[in-house]
C-alpha atoms as a PDB file:
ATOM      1  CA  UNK A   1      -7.429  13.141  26.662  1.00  0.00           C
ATOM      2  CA  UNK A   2      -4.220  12.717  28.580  1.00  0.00           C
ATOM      3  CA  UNK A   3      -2.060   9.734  27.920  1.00  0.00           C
ATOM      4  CA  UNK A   4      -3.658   9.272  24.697  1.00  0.00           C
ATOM      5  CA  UNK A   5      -1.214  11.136  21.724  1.00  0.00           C
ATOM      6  CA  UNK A   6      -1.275   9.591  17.963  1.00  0.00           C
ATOM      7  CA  UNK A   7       1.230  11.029  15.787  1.00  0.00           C
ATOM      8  CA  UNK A   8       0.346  10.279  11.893  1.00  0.00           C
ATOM      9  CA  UNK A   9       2.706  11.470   9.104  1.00  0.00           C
ATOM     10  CA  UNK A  10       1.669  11.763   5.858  1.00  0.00           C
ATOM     11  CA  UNK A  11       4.015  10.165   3.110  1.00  0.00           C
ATOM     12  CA  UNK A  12       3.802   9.609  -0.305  1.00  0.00           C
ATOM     13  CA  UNK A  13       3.869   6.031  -2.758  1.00  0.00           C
ATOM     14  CA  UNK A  14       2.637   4.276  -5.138  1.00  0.00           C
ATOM     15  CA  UNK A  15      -0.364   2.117  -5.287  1.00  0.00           C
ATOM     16  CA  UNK A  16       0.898  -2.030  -5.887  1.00  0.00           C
ATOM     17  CA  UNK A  17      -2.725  -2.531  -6.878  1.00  0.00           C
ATOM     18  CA  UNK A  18      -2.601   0.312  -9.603  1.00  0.00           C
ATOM     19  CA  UNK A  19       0.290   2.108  -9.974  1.00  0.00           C
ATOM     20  CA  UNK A  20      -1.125   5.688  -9.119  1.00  0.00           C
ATOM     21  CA  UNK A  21       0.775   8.072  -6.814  1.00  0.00           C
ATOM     22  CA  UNK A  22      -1.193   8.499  -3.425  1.00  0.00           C
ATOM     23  CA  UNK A  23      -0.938   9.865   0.353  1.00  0.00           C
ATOM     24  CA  UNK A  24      -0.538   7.579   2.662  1.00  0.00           C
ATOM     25  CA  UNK A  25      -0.281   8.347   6.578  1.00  0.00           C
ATOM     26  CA  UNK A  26       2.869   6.794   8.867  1.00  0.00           C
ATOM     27  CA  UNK A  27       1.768   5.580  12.431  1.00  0.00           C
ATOM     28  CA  UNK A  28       4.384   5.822  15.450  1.00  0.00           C
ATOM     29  CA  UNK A  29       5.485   2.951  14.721  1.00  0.00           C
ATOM     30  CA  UNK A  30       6.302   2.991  11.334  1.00  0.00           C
ATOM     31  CA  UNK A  31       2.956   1.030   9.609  1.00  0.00           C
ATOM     32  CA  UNK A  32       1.487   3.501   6.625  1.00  0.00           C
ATOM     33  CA  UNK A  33      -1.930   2.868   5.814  1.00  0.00           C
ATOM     34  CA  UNK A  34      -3.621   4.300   2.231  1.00  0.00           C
ATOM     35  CA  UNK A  35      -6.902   4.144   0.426  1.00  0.00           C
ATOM     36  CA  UNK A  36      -6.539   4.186  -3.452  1.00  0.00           C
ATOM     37  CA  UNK A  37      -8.015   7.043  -4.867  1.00  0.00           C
ATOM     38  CA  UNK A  38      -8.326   5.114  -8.551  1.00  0.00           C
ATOM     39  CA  UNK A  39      -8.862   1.718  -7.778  1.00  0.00           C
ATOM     40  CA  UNK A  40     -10.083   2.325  -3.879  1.00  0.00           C
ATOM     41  CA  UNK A  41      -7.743  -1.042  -2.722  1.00  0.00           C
ATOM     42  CA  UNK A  42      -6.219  -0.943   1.129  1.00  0.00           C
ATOM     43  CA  UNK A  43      -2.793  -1.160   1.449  1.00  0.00           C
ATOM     44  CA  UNK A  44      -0.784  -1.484   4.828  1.00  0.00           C
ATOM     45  CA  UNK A  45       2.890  -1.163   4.445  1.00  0.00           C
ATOM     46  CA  UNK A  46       4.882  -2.427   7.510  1.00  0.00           C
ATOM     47  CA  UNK A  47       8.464  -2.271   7.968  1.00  0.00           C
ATOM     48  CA  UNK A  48       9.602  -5.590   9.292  1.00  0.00           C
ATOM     49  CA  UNK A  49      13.313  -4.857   9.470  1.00  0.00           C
ATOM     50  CA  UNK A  50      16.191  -2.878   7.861  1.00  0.00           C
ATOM     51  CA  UNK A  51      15.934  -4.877   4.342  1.00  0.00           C
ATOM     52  CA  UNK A  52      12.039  -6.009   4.889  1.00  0.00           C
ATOM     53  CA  UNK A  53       8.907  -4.188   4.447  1.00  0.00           C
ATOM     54  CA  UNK A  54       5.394  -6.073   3.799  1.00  0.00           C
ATOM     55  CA  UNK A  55       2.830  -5.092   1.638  1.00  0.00           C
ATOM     56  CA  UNK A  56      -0.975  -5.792   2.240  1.00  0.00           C
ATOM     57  CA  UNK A  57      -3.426  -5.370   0.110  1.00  0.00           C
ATOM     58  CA  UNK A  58      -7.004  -5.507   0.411  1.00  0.00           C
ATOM     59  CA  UNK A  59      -9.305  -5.106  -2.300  1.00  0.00           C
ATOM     60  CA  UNK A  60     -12.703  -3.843  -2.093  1.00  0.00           C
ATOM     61  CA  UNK A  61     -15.557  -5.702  -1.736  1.00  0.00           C
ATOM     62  CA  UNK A  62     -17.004  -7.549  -4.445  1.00  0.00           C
ATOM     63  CA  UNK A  63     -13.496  -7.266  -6.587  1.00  0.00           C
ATOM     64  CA  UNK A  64     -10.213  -8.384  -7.135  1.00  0.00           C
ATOM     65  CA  UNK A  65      -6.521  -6.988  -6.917  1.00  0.00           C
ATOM     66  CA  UNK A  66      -5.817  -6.281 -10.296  1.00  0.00           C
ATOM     67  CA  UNK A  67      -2.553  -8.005 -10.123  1.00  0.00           C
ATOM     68  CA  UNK A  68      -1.056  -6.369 -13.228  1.00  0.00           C
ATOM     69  CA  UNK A  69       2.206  -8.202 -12.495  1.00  0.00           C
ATOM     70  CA  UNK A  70       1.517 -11.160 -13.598  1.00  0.00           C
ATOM     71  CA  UNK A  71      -0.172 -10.486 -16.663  1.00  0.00           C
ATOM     72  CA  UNK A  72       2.537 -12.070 -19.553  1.00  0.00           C
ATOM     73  CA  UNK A  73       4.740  -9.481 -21.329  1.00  0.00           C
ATOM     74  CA  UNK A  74       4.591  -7.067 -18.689  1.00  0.00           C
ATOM     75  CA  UNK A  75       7.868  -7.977 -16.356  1.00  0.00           C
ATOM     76  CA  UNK A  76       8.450 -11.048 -18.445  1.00  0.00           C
ATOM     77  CA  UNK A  77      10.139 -10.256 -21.847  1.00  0.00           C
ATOM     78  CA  UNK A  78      10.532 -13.892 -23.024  1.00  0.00           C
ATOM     79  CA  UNK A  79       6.725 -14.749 -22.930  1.00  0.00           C
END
């Protein structure tokens, strides 16, 4: 296929949804896509700028993100 050359580099973070380390693979232009081996959510990292990056999640279907942030007493010490 001539013209038609997609670079994908594999990198390594952490899941938002879950926490657990996972591969993810780095497009040309700097977007790194990854499927959750534990808790099987999407995530799309883009970089947005030097001090921005955006996380999407997408959980599967028929659940929720487990949003484990919020839950009291984990980040908050006063509640």
């Amino acid at each position: 296929m001539s013209g038609y050359e997609e670079l994908w580099t594999p990198c390594d973070f952490y899941c938002p949804n879950c926490g657990k380390l996972n591969r993810g693979y780095k497009d040309k232009n700097g977007m790194i896509k990854l499927r959750c081996s534990r808790c099987r959510a999407v995530t799309v990292r883009t970089f947005m700028g030097r001090r921005h990056n955006r996380f999407d999640i997408y959980a599967p279907a028929g659940e929720q993100i487990l949003c484990v942030a919020e839950e009291p007493g984990i980040y908050n010490s006063h509640e």
